[in-house]
Structure formats: structure tokens, C-alpha cells
C-alpha atoms as a PDB file:
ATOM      1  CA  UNK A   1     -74.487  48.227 -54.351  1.00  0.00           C
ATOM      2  CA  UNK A   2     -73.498  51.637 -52.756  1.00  0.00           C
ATOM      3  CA  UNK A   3     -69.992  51.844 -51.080  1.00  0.00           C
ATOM      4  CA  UNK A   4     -70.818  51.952 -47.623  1.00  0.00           C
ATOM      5  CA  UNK A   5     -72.878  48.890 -47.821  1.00  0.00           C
ATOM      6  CA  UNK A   6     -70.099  46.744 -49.441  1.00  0.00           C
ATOM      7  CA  UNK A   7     -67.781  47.661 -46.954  1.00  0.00           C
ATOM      8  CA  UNK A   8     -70.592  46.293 -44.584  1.00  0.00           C
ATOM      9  CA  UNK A   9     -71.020  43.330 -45.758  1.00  0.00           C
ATOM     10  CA  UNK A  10     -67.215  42.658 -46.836  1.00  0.00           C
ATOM     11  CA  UNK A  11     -66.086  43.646 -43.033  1.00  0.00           C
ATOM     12  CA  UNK A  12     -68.667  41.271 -41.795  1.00  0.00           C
ATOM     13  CA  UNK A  13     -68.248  38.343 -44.078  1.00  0.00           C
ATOM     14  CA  UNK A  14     -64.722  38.422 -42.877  1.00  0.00           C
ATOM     15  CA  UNK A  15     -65.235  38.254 -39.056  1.00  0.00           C
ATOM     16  CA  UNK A  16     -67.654  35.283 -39.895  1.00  0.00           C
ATOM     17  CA  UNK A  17     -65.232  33.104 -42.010  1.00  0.00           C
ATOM     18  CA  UNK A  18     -62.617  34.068 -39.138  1.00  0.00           C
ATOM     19  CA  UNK A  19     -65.126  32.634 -36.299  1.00  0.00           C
ATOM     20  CA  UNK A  20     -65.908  30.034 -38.457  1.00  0.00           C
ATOM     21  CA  UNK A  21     -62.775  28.951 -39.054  1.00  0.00           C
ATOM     22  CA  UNK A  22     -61.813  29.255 -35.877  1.00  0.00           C
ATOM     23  CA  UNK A  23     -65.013  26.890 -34.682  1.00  0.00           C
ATOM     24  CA  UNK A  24     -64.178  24.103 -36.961  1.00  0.00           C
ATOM     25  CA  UNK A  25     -60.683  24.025 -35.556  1.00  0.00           C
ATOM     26  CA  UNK A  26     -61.883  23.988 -32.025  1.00  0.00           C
ATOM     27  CA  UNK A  27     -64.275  21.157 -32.977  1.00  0.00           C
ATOM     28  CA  UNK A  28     -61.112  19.293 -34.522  1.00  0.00           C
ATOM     29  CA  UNK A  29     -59.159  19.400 -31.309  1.00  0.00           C
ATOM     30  CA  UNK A  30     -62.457  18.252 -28.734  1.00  0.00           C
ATOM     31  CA  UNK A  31     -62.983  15.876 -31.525  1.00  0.00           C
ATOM     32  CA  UNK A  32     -60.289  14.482 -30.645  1.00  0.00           C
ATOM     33  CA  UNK A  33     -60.261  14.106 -27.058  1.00  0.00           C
ATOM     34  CA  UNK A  34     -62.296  11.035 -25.487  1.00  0.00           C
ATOM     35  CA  UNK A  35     -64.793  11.288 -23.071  1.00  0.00           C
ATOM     36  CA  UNK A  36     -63.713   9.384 -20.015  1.00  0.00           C
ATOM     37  CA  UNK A  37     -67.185   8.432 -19.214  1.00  0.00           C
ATOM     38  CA  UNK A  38     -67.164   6.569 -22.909  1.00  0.00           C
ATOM     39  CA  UNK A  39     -70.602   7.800 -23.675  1.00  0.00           C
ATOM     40  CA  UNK A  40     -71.332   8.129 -27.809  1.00  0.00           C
ATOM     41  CA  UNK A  41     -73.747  11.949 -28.854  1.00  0.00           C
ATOM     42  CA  UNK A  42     -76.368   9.411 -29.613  1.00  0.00           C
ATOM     43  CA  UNK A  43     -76.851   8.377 -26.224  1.00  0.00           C
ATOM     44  CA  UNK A  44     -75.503  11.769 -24.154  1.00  0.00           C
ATOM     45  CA  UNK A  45     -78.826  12.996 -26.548  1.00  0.00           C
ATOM     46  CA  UNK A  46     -80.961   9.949 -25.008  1.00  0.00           C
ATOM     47  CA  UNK A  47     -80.076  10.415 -21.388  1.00  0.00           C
ATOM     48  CA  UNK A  48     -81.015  14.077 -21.987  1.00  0.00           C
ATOM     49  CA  UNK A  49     -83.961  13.852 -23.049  1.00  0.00           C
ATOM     50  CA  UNK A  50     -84.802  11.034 -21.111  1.00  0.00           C
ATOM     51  CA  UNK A  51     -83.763  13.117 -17.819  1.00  0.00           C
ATOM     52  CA  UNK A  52     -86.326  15.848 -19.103  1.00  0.00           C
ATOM     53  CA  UNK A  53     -89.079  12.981 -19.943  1.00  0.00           C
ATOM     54  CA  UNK A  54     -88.772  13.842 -23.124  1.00  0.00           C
ATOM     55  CA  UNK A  55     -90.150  10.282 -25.105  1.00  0.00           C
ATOM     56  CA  UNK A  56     -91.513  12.274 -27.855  1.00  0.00           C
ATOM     57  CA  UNK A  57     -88.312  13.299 -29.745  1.00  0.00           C
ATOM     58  CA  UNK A  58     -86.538  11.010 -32.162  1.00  0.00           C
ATOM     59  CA  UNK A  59     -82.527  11.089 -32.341  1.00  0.00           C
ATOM     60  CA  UNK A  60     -81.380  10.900 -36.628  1.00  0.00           C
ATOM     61  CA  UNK A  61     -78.193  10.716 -37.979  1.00  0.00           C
ATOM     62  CA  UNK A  62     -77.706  13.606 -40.587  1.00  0.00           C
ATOM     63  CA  UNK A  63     -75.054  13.578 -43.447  1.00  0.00           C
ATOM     64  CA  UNK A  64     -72.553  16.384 -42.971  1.00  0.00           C
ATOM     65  CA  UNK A  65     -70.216  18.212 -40.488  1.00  0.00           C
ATOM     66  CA  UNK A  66     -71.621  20.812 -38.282  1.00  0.00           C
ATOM     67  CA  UNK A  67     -75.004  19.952 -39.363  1.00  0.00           C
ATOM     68  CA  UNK A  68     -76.423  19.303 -35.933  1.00  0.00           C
ATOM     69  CA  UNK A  69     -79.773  20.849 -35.375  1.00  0.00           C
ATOM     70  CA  UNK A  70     -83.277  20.377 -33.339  1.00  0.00           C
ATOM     71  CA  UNK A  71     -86.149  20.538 -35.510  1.00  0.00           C
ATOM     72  CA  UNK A  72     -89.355  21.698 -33.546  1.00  0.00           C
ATOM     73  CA  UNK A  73     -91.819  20.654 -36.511  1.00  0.00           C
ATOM     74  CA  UNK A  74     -90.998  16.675 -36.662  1.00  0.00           C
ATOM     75  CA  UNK A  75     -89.063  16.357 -33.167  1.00  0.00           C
ATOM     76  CA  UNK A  76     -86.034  15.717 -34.218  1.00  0.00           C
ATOM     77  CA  UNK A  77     -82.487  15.833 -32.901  1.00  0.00           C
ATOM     78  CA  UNK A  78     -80.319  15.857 -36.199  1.00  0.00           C
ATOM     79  CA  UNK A  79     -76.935  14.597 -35.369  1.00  0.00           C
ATOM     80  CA  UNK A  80     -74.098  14.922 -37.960  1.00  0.00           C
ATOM     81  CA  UNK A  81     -72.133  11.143 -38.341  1.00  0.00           C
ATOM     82  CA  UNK A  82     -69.248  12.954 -36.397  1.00  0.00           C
ATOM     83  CA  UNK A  83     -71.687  13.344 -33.227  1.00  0.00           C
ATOM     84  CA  UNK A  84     -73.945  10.741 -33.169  1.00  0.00           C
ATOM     85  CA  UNK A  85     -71.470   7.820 -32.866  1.00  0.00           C
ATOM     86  CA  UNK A  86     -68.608  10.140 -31.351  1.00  0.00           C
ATOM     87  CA  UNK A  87     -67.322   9.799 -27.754  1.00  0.00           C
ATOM     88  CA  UNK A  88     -65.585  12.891 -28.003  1.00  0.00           C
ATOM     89  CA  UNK A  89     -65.798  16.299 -25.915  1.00  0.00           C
ATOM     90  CA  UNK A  90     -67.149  17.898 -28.997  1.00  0.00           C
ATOM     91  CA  UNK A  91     -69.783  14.983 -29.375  1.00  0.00           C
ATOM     92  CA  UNK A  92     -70.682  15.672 -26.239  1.00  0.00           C
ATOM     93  CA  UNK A  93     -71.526  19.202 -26.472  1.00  0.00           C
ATOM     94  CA  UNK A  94     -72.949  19.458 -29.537  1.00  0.00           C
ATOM     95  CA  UNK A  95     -75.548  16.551 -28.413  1.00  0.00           C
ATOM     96  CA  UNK A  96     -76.517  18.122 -25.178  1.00  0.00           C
ATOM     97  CA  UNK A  97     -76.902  21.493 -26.845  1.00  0.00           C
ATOM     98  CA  UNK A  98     -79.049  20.125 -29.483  1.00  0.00           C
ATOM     99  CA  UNK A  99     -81.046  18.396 -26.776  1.00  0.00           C
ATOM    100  CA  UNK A 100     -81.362  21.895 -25.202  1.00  0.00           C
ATOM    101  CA  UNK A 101     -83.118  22.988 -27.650  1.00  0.00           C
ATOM    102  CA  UNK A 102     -85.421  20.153 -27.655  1.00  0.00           C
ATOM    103  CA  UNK A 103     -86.156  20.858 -23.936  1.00  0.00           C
ATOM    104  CA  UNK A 104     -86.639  24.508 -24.475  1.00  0.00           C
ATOM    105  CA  UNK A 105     -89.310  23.623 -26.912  1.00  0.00           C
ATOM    106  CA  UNK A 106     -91.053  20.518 -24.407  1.00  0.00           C
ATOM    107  CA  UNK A 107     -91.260  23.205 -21.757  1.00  0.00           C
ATOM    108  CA  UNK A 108     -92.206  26.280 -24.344  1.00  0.00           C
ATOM    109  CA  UNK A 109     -89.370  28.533 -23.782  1.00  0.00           C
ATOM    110  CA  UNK A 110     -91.105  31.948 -24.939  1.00  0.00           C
ATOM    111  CA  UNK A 111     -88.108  32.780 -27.317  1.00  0.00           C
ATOM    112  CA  UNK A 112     -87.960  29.686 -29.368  1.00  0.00           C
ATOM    113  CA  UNK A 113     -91.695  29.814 -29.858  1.00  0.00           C
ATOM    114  CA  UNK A 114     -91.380  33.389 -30.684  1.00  0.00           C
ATOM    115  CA  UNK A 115     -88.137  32.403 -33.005  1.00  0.00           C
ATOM    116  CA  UNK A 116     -90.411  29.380 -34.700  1.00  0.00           C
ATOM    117  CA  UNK A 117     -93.141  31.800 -35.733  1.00  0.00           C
ATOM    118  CA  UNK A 118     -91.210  34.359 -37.228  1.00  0.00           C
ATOM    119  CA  UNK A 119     -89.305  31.496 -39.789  1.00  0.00           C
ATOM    120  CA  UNK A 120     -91.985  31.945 -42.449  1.00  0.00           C
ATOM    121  CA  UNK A 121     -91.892  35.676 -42.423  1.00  0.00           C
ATOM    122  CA  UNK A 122     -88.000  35.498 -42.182  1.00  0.00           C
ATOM    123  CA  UNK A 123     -87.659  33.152 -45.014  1.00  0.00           C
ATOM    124  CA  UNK A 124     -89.699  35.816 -47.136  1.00  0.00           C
ATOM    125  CA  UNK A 125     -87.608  38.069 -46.061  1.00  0.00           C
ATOM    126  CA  UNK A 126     -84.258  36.953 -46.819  1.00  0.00           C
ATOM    127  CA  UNK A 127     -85.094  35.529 -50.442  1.00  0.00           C
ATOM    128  CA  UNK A 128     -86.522  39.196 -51.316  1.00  0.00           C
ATOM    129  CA  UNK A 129     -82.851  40.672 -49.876  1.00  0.00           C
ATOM    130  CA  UNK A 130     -80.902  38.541 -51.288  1.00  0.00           C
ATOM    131  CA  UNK A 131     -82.065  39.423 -54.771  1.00  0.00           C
ATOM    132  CA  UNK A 132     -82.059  43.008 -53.737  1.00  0.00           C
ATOM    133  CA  UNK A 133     -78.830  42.794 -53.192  1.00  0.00           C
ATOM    134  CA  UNK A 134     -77.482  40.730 -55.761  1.00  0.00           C
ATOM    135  CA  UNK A 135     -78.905  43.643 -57.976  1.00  0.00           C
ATOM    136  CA  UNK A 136     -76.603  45.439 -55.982  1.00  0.00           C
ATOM    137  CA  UNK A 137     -73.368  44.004 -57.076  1.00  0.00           C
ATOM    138  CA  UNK A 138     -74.331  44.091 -60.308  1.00  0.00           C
ATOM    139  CA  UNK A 139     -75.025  47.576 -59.958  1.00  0.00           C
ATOM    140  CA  UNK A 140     -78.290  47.621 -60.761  1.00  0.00           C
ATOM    141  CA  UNK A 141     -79.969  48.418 -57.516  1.00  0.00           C
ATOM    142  CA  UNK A 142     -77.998  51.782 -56.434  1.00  0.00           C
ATOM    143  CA  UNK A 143     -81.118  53.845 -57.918  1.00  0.00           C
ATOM    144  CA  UNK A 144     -83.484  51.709 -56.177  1.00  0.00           C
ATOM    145  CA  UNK A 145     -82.116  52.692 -52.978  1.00  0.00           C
ATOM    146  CA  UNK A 146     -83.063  55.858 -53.947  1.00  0.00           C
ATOM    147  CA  UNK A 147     -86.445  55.742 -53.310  1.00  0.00           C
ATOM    148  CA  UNK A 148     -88.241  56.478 -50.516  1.00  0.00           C
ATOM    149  CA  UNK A 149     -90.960  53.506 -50.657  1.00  0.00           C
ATOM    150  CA  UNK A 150     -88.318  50.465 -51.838  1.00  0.00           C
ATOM    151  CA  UNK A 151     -86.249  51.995 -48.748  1.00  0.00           C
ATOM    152  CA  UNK A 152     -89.600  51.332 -46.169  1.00  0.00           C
ATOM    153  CA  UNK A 153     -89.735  47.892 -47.657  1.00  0.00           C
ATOM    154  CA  UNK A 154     -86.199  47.011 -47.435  1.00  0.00           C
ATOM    155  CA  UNK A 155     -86.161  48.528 -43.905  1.00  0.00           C
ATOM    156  CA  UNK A 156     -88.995  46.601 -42.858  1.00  0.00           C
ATOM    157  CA  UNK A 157     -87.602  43.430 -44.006  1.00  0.00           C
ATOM    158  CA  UNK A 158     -84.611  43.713 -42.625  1.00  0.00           C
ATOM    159  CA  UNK A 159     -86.296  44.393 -39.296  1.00  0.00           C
ATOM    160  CA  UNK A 160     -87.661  41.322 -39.542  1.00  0.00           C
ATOM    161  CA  UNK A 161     -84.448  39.503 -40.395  1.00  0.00           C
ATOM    162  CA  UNK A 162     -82.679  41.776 -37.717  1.00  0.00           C
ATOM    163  CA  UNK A 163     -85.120  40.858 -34.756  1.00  0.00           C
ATOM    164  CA  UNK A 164     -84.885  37.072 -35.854  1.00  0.00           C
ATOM    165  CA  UNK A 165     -80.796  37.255 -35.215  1.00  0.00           C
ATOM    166  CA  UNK A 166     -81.520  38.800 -32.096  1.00  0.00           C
ATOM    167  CA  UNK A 167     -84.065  36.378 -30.492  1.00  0.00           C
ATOM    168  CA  UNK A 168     -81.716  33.802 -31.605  1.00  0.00           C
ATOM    169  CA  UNK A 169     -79.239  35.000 -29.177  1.00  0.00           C
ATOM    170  CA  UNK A 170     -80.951  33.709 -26.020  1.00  0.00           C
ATOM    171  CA  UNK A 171     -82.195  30.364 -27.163  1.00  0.00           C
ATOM    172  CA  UNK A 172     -78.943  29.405 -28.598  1.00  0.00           C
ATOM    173  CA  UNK A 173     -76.626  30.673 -25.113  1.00  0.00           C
ATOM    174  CA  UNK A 174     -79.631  29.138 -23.066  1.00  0.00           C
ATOM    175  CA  UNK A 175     -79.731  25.632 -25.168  1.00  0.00           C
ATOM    176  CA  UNK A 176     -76.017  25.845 -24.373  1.00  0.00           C
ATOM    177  CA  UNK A 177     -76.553  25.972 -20.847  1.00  0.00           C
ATOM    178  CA  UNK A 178     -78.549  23.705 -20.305  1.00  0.00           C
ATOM    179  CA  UNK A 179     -76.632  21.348 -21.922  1.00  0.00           C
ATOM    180  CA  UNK A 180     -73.262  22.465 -20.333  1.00  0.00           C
ATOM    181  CA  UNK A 181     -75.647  21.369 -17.034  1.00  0.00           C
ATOM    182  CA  UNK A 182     -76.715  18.497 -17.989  1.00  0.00           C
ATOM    183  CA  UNK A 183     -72.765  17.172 -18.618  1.00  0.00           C
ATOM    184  CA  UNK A 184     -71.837  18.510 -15.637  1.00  0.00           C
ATOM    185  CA  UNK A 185     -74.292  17.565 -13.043  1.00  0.00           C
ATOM    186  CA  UNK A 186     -74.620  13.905 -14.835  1.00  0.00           C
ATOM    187  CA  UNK A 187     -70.833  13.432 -14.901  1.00  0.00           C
ATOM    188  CA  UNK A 188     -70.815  13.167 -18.610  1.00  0.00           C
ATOM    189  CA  UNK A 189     -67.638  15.338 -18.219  1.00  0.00           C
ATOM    190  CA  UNK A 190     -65.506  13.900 -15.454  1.00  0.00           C
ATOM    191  CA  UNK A 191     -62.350  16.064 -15.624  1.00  0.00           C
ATOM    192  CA  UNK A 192     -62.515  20.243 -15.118  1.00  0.00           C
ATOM    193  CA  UNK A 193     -60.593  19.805 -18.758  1.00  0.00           C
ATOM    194  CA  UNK A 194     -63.736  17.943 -20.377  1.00  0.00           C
ATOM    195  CA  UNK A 195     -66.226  20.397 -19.334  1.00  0.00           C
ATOM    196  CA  UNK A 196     -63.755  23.233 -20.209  1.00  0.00           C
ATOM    197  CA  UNK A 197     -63.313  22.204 -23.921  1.00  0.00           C
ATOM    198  CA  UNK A 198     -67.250  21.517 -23.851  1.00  0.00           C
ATOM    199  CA  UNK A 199     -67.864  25.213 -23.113  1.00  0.00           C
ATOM    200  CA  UNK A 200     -64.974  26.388 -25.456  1.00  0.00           C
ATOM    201  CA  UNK A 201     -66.890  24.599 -28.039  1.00  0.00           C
ATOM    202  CA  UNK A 202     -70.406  26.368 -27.846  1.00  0.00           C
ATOM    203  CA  UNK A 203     -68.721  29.279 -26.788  1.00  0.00           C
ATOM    204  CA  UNK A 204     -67.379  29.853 -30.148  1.00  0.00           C
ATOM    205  CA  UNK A 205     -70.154  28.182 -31.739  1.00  0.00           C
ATOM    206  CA  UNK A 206     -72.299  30.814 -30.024  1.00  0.00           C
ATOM    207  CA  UNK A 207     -70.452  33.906 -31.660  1.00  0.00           C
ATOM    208  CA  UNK A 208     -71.426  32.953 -34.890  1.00  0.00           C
ATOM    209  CA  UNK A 209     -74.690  33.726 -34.099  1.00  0.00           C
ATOM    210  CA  UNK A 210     -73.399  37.147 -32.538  1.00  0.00           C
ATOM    211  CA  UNK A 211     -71.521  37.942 -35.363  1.00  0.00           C
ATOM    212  CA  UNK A 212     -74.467  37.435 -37.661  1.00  0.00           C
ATOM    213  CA  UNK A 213     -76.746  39.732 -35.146  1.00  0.00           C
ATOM    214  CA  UNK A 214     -74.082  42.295 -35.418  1.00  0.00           C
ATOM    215  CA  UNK A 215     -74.365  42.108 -39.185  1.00  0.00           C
ATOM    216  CA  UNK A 216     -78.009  42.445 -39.593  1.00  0.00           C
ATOM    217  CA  UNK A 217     -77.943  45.329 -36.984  1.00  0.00           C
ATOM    218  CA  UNK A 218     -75.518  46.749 -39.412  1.00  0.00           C
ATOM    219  CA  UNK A 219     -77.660  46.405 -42.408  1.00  0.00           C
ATOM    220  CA  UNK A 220     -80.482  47.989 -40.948  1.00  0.00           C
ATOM    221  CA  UNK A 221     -78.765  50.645 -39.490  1.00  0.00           C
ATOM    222  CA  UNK A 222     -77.369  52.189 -42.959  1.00  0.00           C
ATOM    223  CA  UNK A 223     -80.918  51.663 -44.370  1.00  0.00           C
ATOM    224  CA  UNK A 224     -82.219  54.134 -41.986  1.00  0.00           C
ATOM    225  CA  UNK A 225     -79.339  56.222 -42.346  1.00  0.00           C
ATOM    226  CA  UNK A 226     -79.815  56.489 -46.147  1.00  0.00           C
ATOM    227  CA  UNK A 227     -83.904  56.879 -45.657  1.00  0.00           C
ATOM    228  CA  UNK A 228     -83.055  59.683 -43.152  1.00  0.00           C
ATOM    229  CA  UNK A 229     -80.325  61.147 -45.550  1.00  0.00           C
ATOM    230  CA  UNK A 230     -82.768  61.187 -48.018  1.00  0.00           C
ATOM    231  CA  UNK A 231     -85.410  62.777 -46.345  1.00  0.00           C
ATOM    232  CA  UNK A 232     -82.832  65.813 -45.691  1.00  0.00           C
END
């Protein structure tokens, strides 16, 4: 792997295990605090969707911490154990974000539809990048970054992986507020402290996600520097 692109992916592993670490401690302390309403994830994620009339959507339990996710293709909110029987300000948050997602995808919010078509070709993508740059580090790639047609088709799939990251952006900030709304107006959070640790929460668990756009903007930017350094 050339120099430049080390350094890229070094500088940026960094920031991520910093926000990550970071998250998990944030998620320790709200974990921590009880919600004064008493309410469990598993049934903050009920009155959500039932608020929405949203019947369709099943609510799992999902071994695993930090492992919360919506999936669009069986309907499923996928609590972690932590979550789904917490009464936390973390459980809280986590289940109404979840649930956001579930009610951008009842009421076809453009961006996760957009997001849910491009998995296949992102999937693709990523396994043919990874092994390009595993080559890398064992320094068996550098020449292939030489030329000018493996560059097009690494640039092209990191477009793909790039625009992904991007479009991610918006449906994860707007899954987070509507769930921050959904706390608040529902007095889920009953104290200005339980909605502020709520927010805290996704706010860091939304950076991730920026620091991973940031990354693949990165990435694609020294692959057209190199094709256009090439080319002169």
C-alpha cells in the first residue's frame, strides 16, 4: 500500500476507535441512569411504532452490545439484551432511534430507499476493496495502482462505497430525530437531564457515521489524485 494511503487509513482508524470509545462510555453512563417514566426499549419501541400505526414490524432481542438495528427486509427492530429489557436513558434512545428507522421506511423516506438499493452494489464493492487493499499491506498492490484501468475500477467502487456513507448521513440524524420527538413529546423523558443524555447518546452515535463518510471521501479523493497524477 503506497504511503499516503496508509497514513489515510491509519489517521482515520484512529478518530474511529476514539469516537467509538468514546460512544460506549457514553452508553455506560445513560445506561445507568433510570428512566423516571419506568418504561423498558421493548416497549418505548412498541409505543413507537404503535403511535405511527406501525402493526407490521416485529420487536427481537439480538445477542450483543451495540447491536441495535432496523432491518427493512423482515421488519424487524433488533434490540441488543441491554435495550430491550433496559429502563435506562440509553435504552431509551437507542429504541426510539431504531424505531425511526422503521418509520422512515413505513412512510418511504427517499434516502433509506435509496440507501436499501445500493446494499447489494455496496457489498460488492467493499469485498473487492478490501482484498485490494489487503494486497496493499502486503505490498503487493503498489504496481496495481499504477494502472490506469485498475485505478477507474477502484475509483468507481469507491464511489459507490463513498455515496453509500453519505446517504447514510441523513437517515441516521433523521431516525434520531424522530426518535428524540417521540421521547419528548410522549414524556418518555420527563426531566431536561433525560432528554439531554438521550441526545448525547445519538449524538455521538451519529459521528461514527461522519467519521466513516469522512474516510471514504478520503479514499476516493487520493484515488483521483493518483489517476490524475498519472495522467500528467
Amino acid at each position: 500500500m503506497s504511503f499516503p494511503l496508509l497514513i489515510i487509513t491509519i489517521v482515520f482508524a484512529v478518530i474511529g476507535m476514539i469516537v467509538s470509545f468514546v460512544l460506549k462510555n457514553k452508553f455506560a453512563r445513560y445506561s445507568k441512569i433510570p428512566l423516571r417514566a419506568g418504561f423498558s426499549g421493548r416497549e418505548i419501541a412498541d409505543k413507537m411504532l404503535r403511535s405511527n400505526g406501525i402493526y407490521d414490524v416485529q420487536i427481537t432481542c439480538v445477542p450483543g452490545q451495540l447491536t441495535d438495528h432496523y432491518n427493512p427486509s423482515d421488519k424487524t427492530v433488533n434490540l441488543s439484551p441491554e435495550v430491550y429489557e433496559g429502563r435506562s436513558i440509553a435504552a431509551a434512545a437507542v429504541a426510539a432511534h431504531e424505531c425511526g428507522h422503521a418509520v422512515q421506511h413505513a412512510t418511504a423516506y427517499s434516502m433509506l430507499t435509496m440507501r436499501s438499493k445500493l446494499v447489494p452494489i455496496v457489498n460488492f464493492s467493499n469485498n473487492i476493496l478490501h482484498w485490494v487493499f489487503m494486497l496493499g499491506f502486503l505490498g503487493m498492490a503498489f504496481g496495481m495502482l499504477n494502472n490506469y484501468y485498475v485505478l477507474i475500477g477502484i475509483i468507481a467502487l469507491q464511489s459507490v462505497v463513498t455515496l453509500f456513507s453519505l446517504i447514510t448521513l441523513p437517515v441516521e440524524i433523521d431516525a434520531s430525530k424522530r426518535g428524540l420527538a417521540f421521547v419528548d413529546a410522549n414524556r418518555i423523558a420527563q426531566t431536561e437531564e433525560e432528554y439531554r443524555g438521550a441526545k448525547d447518546a445519538l449524538t455521538w452515535a451519529g459521528l461514527t457515521y461522519f467519521v466513516a463518510a469522512l474516510a471514504s471521501i478520503a479514499q476516493l479523493a487520493y484515488f483521483i489524485f493518483r489517476l490524475n497524477s498519472r495522467r500528467d
